[in-house]
C-alpha atoms as a PDB file:
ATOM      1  CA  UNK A   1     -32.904  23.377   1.971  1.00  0.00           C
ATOM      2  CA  UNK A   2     -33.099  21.863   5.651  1.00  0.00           C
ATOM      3  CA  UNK A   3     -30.939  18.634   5.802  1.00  0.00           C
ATOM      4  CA  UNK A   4     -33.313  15.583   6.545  1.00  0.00           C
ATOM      5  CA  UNK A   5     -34.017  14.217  10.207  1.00  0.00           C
ATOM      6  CA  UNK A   6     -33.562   9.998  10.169  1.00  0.00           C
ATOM      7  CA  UNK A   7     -35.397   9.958  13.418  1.00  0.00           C
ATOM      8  CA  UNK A   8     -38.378  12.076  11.793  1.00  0.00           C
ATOM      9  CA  UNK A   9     -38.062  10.259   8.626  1.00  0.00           C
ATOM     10  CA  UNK A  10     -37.978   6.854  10.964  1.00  0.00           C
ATOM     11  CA  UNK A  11     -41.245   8.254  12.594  1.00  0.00           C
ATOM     12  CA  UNK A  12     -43.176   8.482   9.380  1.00  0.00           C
ATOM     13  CA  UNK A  13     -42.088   4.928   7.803  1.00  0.00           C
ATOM     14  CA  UNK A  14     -43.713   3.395  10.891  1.00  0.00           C
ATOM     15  CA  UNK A  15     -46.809   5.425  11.122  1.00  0.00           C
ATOM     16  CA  UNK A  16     -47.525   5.217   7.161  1.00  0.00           C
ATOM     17  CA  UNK A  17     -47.271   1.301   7.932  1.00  0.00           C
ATOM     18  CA  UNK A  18     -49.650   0.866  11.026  1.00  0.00           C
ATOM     19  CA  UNK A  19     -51.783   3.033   8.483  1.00  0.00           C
ATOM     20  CA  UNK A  20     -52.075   0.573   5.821  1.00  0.00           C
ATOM     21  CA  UNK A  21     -52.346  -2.005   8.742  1.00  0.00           C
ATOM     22  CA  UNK A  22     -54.799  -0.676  10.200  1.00  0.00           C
ATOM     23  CA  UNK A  23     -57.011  -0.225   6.426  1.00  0.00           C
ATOM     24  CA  UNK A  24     -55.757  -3.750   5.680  1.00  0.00           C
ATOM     25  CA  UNK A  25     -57.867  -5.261   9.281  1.00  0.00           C
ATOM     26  CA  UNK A  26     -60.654  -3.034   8.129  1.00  0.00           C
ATOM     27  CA  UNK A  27     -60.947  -4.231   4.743  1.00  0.00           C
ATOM     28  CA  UNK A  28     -59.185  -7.000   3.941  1.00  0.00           C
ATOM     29  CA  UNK A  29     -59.372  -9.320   6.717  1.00  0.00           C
ATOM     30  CA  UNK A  30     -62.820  -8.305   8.249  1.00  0.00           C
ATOM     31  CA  UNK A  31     -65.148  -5.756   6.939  1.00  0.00           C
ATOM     32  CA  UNK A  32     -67.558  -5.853   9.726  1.00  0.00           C
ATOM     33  CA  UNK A  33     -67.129  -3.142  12.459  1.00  0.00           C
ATOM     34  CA  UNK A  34     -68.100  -5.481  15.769  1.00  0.00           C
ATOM     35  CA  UNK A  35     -65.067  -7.663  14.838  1.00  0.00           C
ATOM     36  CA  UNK A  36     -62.278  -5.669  13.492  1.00  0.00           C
ATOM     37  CA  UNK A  37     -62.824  -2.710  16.059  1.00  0.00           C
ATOM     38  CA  UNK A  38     -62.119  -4.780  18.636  1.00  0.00           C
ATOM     39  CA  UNK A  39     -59.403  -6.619  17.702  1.00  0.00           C
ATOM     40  CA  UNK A  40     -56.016  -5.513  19.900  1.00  0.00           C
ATOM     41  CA  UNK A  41     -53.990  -4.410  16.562  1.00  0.00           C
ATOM     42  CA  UNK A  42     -56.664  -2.459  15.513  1.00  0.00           C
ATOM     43  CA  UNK A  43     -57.152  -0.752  18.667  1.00  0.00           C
ATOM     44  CA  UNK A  44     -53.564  -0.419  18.455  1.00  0.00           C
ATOM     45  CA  UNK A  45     -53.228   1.216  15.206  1.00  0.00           C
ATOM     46  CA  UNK A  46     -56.305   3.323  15.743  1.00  0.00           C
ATOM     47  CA  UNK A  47     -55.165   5.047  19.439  1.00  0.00           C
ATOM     48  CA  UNK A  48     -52.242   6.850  18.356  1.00  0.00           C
ATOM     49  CA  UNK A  49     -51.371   6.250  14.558  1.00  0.00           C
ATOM     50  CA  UNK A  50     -52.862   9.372  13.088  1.00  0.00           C
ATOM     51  CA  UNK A  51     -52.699  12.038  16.332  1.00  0.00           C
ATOM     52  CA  UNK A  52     -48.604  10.815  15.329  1.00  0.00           C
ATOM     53  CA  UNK A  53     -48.747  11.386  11.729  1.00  0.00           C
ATOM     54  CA  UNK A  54     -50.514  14.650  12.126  1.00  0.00           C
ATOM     55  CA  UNK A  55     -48.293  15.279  14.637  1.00  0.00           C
ATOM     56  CA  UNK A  56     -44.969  15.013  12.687  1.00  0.00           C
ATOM     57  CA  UNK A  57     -46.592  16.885  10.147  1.00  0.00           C
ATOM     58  CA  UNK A  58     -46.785  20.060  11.956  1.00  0.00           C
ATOM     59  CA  UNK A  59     -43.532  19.351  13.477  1.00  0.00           C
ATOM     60  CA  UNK A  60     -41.771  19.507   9.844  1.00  0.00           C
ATOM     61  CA  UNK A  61     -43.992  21.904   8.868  1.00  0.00           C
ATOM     62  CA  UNK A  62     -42.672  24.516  11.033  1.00  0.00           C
ATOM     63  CA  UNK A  63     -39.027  23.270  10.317  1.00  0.00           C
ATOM     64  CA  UNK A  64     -38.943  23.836   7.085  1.00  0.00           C
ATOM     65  CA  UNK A  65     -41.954  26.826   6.574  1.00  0.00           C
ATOM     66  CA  UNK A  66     -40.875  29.890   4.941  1.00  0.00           C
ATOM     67  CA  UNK A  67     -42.610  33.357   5.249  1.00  0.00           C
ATOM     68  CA  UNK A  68     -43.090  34.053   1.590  1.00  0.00           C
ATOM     69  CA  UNK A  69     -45.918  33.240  -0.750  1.00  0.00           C
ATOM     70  CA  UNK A  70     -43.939  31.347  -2.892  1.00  0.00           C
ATOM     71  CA  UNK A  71     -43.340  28.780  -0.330  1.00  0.00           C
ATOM     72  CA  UNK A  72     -47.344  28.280   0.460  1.00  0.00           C
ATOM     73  CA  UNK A  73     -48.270  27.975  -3.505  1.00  0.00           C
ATOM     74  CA  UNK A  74     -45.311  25.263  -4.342  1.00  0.00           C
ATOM     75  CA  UNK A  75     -46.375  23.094  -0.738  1.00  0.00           C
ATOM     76  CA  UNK A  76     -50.143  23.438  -1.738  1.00  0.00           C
ATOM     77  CA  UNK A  77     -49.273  22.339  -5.492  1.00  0.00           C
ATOM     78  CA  UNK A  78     -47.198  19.171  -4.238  1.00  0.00           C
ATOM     79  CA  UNK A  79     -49.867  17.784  -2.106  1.00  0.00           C
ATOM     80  CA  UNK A  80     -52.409  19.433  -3.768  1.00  0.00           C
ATOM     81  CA  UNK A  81     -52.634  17.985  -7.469  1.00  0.00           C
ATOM     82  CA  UNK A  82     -51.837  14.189  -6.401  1.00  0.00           C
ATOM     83  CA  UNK A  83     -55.080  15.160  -3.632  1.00  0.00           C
ATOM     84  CA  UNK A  84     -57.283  15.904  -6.648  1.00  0.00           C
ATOM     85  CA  UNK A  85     -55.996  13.466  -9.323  1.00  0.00           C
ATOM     86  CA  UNK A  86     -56.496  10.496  -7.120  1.00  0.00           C
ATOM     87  CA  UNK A  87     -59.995  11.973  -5.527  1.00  0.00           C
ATOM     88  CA  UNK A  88     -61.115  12.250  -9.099  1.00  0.00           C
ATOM     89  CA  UNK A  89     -59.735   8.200  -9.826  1.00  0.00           C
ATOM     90  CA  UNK A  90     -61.205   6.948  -7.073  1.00  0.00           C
ATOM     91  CA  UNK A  91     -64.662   8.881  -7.204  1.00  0.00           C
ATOM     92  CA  UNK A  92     -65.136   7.727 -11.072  1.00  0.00           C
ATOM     93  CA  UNK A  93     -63.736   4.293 -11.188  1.00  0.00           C
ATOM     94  CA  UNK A  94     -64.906   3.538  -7.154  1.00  0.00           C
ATOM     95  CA  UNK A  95     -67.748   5.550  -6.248  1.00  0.00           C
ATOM     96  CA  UNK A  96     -69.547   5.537  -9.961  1.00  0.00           C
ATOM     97  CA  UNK A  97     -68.585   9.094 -10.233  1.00  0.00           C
ATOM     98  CA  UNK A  98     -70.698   9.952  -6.596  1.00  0.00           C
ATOM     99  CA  UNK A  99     -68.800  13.319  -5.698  1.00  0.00           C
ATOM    100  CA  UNK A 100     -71.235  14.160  -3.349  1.00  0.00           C
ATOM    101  CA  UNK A 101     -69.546  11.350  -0.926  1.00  0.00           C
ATOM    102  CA  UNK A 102     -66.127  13.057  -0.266  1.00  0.00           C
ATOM    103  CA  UNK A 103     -67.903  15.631   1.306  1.00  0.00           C
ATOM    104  CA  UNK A 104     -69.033  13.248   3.973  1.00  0.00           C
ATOM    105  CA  UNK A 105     -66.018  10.822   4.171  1.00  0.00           C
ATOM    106  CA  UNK A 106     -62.723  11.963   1.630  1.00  0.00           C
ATOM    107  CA  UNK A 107     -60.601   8.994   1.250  1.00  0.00           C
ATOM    108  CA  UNK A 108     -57.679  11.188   1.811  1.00  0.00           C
ATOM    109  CA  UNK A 109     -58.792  13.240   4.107  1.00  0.00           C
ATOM    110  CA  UNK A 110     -55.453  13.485   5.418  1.00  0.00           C
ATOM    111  CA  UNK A 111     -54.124  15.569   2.424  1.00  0.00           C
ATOM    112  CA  UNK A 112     -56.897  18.175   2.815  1.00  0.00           C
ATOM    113  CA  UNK A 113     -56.008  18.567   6.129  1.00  0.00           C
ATOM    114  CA  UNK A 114     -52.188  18.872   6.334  1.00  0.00           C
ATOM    115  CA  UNK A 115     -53.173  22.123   3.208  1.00  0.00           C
ATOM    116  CA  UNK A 116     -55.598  23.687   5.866  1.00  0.00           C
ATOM    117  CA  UNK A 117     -53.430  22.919   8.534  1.00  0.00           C
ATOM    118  CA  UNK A 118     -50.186  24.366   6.610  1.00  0.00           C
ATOM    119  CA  UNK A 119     -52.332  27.664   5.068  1.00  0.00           C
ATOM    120  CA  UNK A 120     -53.053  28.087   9.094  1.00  0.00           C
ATOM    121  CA  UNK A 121     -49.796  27.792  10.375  1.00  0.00           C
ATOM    122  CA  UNK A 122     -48.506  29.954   7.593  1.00  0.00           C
ATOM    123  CA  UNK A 123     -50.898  32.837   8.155  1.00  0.00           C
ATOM    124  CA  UNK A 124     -49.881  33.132  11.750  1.00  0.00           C
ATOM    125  CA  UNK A 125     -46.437  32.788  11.151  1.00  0.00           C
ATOM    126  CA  UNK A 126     -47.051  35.972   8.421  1.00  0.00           C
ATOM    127  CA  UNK A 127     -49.537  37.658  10.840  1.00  0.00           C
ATOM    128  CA  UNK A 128     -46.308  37.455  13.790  1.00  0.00           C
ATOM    129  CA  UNK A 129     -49.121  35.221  15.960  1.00  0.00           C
ATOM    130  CA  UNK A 130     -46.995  31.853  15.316  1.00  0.00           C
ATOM    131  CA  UNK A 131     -49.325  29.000  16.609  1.00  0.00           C
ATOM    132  CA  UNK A 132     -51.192  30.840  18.802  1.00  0.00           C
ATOM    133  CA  UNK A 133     -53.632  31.467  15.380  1.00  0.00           C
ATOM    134  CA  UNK A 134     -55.268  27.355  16.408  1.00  0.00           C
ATOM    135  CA  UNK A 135     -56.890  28.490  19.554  1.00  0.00           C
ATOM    136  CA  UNK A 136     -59.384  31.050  17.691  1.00  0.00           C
ATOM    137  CA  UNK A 137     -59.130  28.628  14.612  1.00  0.00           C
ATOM    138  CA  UNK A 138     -60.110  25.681  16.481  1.00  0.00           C
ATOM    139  CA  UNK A 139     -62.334  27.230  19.069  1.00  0.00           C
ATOM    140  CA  UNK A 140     -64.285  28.166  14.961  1.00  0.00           C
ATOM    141  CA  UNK A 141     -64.344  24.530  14.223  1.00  0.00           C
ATOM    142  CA  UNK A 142     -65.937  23.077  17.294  1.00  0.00           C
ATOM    143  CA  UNK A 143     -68.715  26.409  16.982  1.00  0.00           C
ATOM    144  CA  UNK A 144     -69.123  24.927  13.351  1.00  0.00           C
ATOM    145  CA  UNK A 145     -69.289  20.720  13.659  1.00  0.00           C
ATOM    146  CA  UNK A 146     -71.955  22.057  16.508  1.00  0.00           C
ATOM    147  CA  UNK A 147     -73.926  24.013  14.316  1.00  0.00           C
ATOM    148  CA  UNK A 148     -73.876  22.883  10.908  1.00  0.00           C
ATOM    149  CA  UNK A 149     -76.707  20.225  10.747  1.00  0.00           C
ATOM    150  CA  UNK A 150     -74.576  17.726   8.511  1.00  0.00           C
ATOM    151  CA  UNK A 151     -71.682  16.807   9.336  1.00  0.00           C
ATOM    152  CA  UNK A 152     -69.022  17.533   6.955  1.00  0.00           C
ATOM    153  CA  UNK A 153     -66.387  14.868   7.272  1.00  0.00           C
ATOM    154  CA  UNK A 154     -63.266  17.457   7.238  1.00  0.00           C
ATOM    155  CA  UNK A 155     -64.870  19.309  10.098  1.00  0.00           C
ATOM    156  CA  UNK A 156     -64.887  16.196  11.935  1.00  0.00           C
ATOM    157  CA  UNK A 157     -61.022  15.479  11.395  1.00  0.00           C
ATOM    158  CA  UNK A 158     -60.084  18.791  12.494  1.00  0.00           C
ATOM    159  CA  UNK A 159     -62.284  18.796  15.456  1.00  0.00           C
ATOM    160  CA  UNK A 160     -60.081  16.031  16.215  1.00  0.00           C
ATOM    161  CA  UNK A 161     -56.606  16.418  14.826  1.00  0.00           C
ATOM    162  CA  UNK A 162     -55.773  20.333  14.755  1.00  0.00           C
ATOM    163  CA  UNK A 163     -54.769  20.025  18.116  1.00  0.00           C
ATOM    164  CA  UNK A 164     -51.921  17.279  17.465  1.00  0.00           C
ATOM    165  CA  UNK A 165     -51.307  19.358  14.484  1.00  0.00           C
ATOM    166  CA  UNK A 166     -50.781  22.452  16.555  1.00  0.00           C
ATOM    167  CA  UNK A 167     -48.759  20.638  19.204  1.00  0.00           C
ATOM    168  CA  UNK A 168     -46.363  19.652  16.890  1.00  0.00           C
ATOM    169  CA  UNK A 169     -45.459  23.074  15.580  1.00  0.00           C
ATOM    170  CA  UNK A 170     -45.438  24.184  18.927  1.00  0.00           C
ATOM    171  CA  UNK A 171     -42.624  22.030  19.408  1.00  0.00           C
ATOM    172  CA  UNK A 172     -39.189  23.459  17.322  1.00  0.00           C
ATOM    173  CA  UNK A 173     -39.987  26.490  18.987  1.00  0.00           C
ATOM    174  CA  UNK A 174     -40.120  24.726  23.018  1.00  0.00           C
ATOM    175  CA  UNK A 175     -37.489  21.837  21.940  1.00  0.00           C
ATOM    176  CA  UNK A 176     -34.431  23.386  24.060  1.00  0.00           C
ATOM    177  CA  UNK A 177     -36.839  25.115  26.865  1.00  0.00           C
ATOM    178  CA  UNK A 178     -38.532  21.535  27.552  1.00  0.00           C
ATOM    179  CA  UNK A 179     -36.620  19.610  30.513  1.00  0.00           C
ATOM    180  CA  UNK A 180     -36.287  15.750  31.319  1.00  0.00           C
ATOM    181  CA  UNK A 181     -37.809  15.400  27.676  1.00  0.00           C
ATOM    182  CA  UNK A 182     -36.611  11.714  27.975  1.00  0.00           C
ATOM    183  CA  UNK A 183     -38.562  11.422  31.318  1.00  0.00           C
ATOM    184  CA  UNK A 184     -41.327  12.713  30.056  1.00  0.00           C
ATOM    185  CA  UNK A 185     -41.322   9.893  27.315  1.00  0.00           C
ATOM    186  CA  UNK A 186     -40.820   7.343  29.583  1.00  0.00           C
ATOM    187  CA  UNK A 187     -44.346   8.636  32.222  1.00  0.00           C
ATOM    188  CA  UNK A 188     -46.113   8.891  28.752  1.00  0.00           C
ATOM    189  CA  UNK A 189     -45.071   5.087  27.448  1.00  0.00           C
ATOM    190  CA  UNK A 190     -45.763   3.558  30.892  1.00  0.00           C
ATOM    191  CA  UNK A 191     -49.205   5.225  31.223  1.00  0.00           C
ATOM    192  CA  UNK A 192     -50.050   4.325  27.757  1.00  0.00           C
ATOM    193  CA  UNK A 193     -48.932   0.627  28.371  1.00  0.00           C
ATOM    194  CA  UNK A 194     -51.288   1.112  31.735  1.00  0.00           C
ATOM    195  CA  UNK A 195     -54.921   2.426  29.815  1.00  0.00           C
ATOM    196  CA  UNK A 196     -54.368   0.736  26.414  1.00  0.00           C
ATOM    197  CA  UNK A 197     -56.398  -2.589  27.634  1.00  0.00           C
ATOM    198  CA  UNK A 198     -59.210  -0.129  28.142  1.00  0.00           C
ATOM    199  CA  UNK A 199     -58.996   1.747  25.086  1.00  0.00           C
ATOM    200  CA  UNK A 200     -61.723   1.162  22.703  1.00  0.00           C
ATOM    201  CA  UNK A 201     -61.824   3.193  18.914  1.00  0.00           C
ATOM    202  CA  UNK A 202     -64.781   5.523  19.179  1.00  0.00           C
ATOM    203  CA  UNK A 203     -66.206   7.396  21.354  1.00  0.00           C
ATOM    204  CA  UNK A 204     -69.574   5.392  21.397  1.00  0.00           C
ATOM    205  CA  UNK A 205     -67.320   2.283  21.597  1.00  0.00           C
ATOM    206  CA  UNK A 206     -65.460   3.364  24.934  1.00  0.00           C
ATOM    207  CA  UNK A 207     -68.105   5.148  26.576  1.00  0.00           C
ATOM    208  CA  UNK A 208     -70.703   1.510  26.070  1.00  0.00           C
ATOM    209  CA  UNK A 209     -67.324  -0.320  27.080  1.00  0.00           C
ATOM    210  CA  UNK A 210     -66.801   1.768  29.947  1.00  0.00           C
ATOM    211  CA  UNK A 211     -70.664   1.523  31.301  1.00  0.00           C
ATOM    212  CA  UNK A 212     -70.542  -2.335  30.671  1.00  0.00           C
ATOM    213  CA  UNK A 213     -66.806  -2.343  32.843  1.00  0.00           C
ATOM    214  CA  UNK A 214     -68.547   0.080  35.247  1.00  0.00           C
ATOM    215  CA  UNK A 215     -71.605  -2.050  35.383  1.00  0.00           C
ATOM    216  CA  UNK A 216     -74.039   0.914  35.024  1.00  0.00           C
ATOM    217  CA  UNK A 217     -75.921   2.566  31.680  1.00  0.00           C
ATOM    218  CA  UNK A 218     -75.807   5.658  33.605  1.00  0.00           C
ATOM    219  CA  UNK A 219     -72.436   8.057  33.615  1.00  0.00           C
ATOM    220  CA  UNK A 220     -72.394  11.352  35.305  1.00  0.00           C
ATOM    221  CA  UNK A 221     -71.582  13.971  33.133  1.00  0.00           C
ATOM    222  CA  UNK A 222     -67.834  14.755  34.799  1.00  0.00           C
ATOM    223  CA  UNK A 223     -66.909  10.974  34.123  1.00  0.00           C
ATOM    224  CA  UNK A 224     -68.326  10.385  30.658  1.00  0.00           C
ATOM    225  CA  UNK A 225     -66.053  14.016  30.099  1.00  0.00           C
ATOM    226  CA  UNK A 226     -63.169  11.998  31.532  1.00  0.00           C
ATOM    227  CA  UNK A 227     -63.578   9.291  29.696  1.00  0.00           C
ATOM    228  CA  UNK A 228     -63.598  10.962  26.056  1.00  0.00           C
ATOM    229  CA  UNK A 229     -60.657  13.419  27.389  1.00  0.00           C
ATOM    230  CA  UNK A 230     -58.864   9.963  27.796  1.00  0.00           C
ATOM    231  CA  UNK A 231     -59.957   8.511  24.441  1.00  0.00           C
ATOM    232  CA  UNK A 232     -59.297  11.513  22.168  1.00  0.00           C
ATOM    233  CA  UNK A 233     -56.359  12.920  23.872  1.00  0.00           C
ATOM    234  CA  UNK A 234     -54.916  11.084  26.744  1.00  0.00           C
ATOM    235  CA  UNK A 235     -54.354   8.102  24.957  1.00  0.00           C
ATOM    236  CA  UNK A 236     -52.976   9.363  21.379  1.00  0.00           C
ATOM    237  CA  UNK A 237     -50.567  11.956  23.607  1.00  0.00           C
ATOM    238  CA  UNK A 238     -48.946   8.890  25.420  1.00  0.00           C
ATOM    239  CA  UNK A 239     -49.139   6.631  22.847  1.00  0.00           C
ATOM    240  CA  UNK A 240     -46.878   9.550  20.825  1.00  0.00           C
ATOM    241  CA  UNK A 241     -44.639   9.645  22.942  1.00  0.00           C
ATOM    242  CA  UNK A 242     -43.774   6.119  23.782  1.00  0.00           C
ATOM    243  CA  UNK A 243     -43.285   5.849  19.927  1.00  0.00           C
ATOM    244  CA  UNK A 244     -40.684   8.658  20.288  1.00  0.00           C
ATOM    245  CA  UNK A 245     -39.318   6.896  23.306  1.00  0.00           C
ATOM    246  CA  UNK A 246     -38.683   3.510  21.165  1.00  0.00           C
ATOM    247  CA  UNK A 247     -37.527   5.645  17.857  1.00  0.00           C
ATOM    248  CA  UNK A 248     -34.966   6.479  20.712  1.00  0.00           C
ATOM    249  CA  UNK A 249     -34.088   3.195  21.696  1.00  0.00           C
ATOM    250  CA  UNK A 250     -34.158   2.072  17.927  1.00  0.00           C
ATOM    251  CA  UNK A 251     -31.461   4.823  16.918  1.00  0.00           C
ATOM    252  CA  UNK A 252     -29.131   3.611  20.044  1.00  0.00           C
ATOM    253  CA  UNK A 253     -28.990  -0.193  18.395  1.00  0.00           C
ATOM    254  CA  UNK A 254     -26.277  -0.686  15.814  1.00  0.00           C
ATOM    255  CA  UNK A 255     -28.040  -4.223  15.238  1.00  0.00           C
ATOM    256  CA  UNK A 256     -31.363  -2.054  14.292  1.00  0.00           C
ATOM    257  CA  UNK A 257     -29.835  -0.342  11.360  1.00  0.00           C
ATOM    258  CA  UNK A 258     -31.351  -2.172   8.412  1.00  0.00           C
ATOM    259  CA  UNK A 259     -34.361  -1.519  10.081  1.00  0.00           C
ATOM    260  CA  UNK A 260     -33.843   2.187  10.647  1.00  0.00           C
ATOM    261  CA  UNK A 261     -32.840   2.430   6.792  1.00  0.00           C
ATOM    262  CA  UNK A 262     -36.450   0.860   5.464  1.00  0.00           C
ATOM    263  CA  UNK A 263     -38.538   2.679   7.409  1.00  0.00           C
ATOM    264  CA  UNK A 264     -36.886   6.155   6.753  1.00  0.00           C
ATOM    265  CA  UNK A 265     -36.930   5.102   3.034  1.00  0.00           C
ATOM    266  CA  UNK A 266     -40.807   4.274   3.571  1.00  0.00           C
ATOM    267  CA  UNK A 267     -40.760   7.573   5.778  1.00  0.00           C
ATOM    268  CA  UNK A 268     -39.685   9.436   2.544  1.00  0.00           C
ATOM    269  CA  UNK A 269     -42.298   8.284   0.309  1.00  0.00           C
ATOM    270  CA  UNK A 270     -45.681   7.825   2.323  1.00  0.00           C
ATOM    271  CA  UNK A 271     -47.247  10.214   0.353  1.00  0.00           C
ATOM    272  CA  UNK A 272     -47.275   7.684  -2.600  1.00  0.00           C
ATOM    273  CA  UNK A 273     -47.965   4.971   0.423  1.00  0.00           C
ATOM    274  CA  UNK A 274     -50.948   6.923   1.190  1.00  0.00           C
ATOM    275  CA  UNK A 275     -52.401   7.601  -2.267  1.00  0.00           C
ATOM    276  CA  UNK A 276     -51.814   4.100  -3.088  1.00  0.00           C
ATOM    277  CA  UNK A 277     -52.171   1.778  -0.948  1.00  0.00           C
ATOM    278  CA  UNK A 278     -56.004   1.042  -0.986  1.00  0.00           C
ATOM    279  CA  UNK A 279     -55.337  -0.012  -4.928  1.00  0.00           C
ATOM    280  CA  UNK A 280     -53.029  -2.895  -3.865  1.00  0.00           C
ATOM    281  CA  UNK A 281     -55.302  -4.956  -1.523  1.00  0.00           C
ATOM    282  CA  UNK A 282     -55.841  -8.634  -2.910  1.00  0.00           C
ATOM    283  CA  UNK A 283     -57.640 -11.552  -1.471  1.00  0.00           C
ATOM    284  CA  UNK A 284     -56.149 -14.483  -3.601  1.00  0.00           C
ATOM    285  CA  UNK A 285     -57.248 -17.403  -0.816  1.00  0.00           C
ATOM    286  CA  UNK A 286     -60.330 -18.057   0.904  1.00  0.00           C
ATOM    287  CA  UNK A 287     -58.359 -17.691   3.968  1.00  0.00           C
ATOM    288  CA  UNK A 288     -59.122 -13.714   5.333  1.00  0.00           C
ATOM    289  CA  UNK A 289     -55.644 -14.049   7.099  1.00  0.00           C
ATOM    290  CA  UNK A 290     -53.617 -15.155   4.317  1.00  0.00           C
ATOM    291  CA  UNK A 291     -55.670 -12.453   2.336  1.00  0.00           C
ATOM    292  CA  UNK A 292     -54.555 -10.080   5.149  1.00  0.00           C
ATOM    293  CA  UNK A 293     -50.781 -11.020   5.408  1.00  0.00           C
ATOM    294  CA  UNK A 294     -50.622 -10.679   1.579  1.00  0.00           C
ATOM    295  CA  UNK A 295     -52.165  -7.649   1.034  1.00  0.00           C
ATOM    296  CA  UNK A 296     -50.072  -5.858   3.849  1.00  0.00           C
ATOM    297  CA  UNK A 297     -46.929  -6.705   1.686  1.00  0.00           C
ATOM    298  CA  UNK A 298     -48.748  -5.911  -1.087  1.00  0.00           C
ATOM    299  CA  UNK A 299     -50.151  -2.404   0.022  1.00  0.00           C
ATOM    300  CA  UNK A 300     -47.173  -1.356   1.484  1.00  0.00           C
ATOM    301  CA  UNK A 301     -44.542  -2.287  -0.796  1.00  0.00           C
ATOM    302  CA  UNK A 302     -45.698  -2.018  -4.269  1.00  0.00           C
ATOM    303  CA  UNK A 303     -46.541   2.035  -3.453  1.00  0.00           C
ATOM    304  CA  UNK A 304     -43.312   2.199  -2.024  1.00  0.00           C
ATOM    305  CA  UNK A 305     -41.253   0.704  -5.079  1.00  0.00           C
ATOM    306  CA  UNK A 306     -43.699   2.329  -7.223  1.00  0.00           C
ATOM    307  CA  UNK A 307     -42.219   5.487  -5.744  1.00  0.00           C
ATOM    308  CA  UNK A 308     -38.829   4.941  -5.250  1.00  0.00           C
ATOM    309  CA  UNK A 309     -38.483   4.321  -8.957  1.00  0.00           C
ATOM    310  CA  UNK A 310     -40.160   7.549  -9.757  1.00  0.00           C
ATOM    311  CA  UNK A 311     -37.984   8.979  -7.773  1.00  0.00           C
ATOM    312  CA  UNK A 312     -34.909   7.521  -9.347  1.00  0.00           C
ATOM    313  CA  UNK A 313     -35.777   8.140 -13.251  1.00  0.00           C
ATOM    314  CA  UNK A 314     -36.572  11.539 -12.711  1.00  0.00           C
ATOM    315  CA  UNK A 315     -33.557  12.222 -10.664  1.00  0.00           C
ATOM    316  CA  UNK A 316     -31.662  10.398 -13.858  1.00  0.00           C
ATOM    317  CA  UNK A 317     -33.272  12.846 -16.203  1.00  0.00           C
ATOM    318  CA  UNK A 318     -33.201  15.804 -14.637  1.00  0.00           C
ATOM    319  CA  UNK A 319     -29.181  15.627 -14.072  1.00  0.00           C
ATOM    320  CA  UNK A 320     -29.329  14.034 -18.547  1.00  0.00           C
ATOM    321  CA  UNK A 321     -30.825  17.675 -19.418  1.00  0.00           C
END
């Protein structure tokens, strides 16, 4: 087994929290779309936070991916059964038992998507193609979310995500052929701090902010292309790397280390974070900011403590047998 990386560990803890940030703006402290979308910590969340998560995924994916079958099955069974258990809870006890609607929009999407993702990058790495099995793979999604009249919500999220996915198993194998890594960090964090103020979540958001900035209703083809190449990639690629450019900075401060220990110990248990965060959201006051505040310890916490217990009584029992 593959010692753990802090700094990857580090990586996860923060994502997992702008996550639950980002679902506690949405839900808890405004429900309404024309507010919460353009509030800056949204925005903020919402540019980079999952093209990072996915990311990392593929990143430890092919760290720790072994060619046999074995390893496929046991990976598929550990995210697998919590994926179903909790699709099950939530489709009975929050959707009156309406199936049908995962197929559209899957709460945890995410889960479904790092098993494709892992099945892909597994059958290349048995097939001796190694990552280069996305580009057909992908170039078969975009045919399908263009074909298929309705739009089945997992189509969408790897229309948009395999490539992050992809990019991050590309990287282990390119780590110690890529130069000025470190530079390149620091161009990607200063053109992210440049484009952020005109970064809108969607792309029917952007492109209607971008006419109204532009003061026309009327983009040429070659800019409105531009302008979602910016949105969907541009944006989430420099925003990923200024994150790895602070995790950086954050592992060079001795003063940061309590900090560095909670969010690799929430980087170690977001799957729990994920499943279970949406359960924890309470609005006590009448104030939606209090409510907010609240349920952002709440969310994040509780899952996390919830976890880390499991965690520990199992560990106790398995070394009592």
């Amino acid at each position: 087994m593959k010692k753990r990386i802090p700094e990857l560990d580090f990586i996860k803890g923060i994502a997992i929290f702008l996550v639950v940030t980002g679902h506690v703006i949405s839900q808890v402290w405004n429900t309404s779309p024309e507010i919460y979308e353009n509030s800056i910590l949204f925005r903020f969340c919402y540019s980079f936070h999952m093209p990072l998560f996915v990311f990392i995924s593929g990143y430890i994916c092919r760290m720790t991916i072994k060619n046999t079958g074995q390893w496929l099955l046991k990976r598929l069974r550990r995210i697998g059964i919590p994926y179903l258990l909790m699709t099950a809870i939530v489709s009975i006890w929050l959707r009156n038992g309406d199936i049908s609607q995962f197929i559209v929009s899957a709460p945890y999407w995410y889960l479904l998507f790092v098993m494709i993702s892992d099945s892909i990058l597994f059958l290349g790495i048995k097939l001796g193609y190694g990552t280069v099995i996305f580009a057909p793979v992908y170039a078969a999604v975009l045919l399908l979310t263009q074909n298929i009249p309705h739009n089945i919500g997992i189509l969408r999220q790897l229309a948009d995500f395999l490539p992050f996915y992809a990019a991050g198993a590309l990287i282990p194998v390119l780590i110690n052929k890529i130069k000025r890594f470190k530079l390149s960090t620091l161009i990607g964090s200063g053109f992210y701090i440049t484009v952020f103020p005109f970064y809108r979540h969607g792309i029917g958001n952007q492109l209607a902010y971008c006419r109204e900035l532009l003061g026309t209703e009327n983009l040429s083809r070659i800019v409105a292309v531009c302008i979602i190449v910016l949105n969907k990639i541009a944006v989430p690629i420099s925003g990923i790397a200024m994150f790895f450019l602070l995790t950086k900075f954050v592992y060079s401060l001795k003063s940061a280390r309590k900090l560095r220990s909670a969010m690799e110990t929430a980087g170690n248990h977001t799957l729990a974070v994920y499943l279970l965060h949406d359960l924890f959201f309470v609005k006590p006051f009448a104030s939606p900011i209090a409510n907010a505040i609240i349920s952002l310890f709440t969310a994040f916490f509780i899952p996390l403590t919830i976890s880390v217990m499991y965690r520990s009584v199992k560990k106790k029992l398995g070394n009592n047998l």
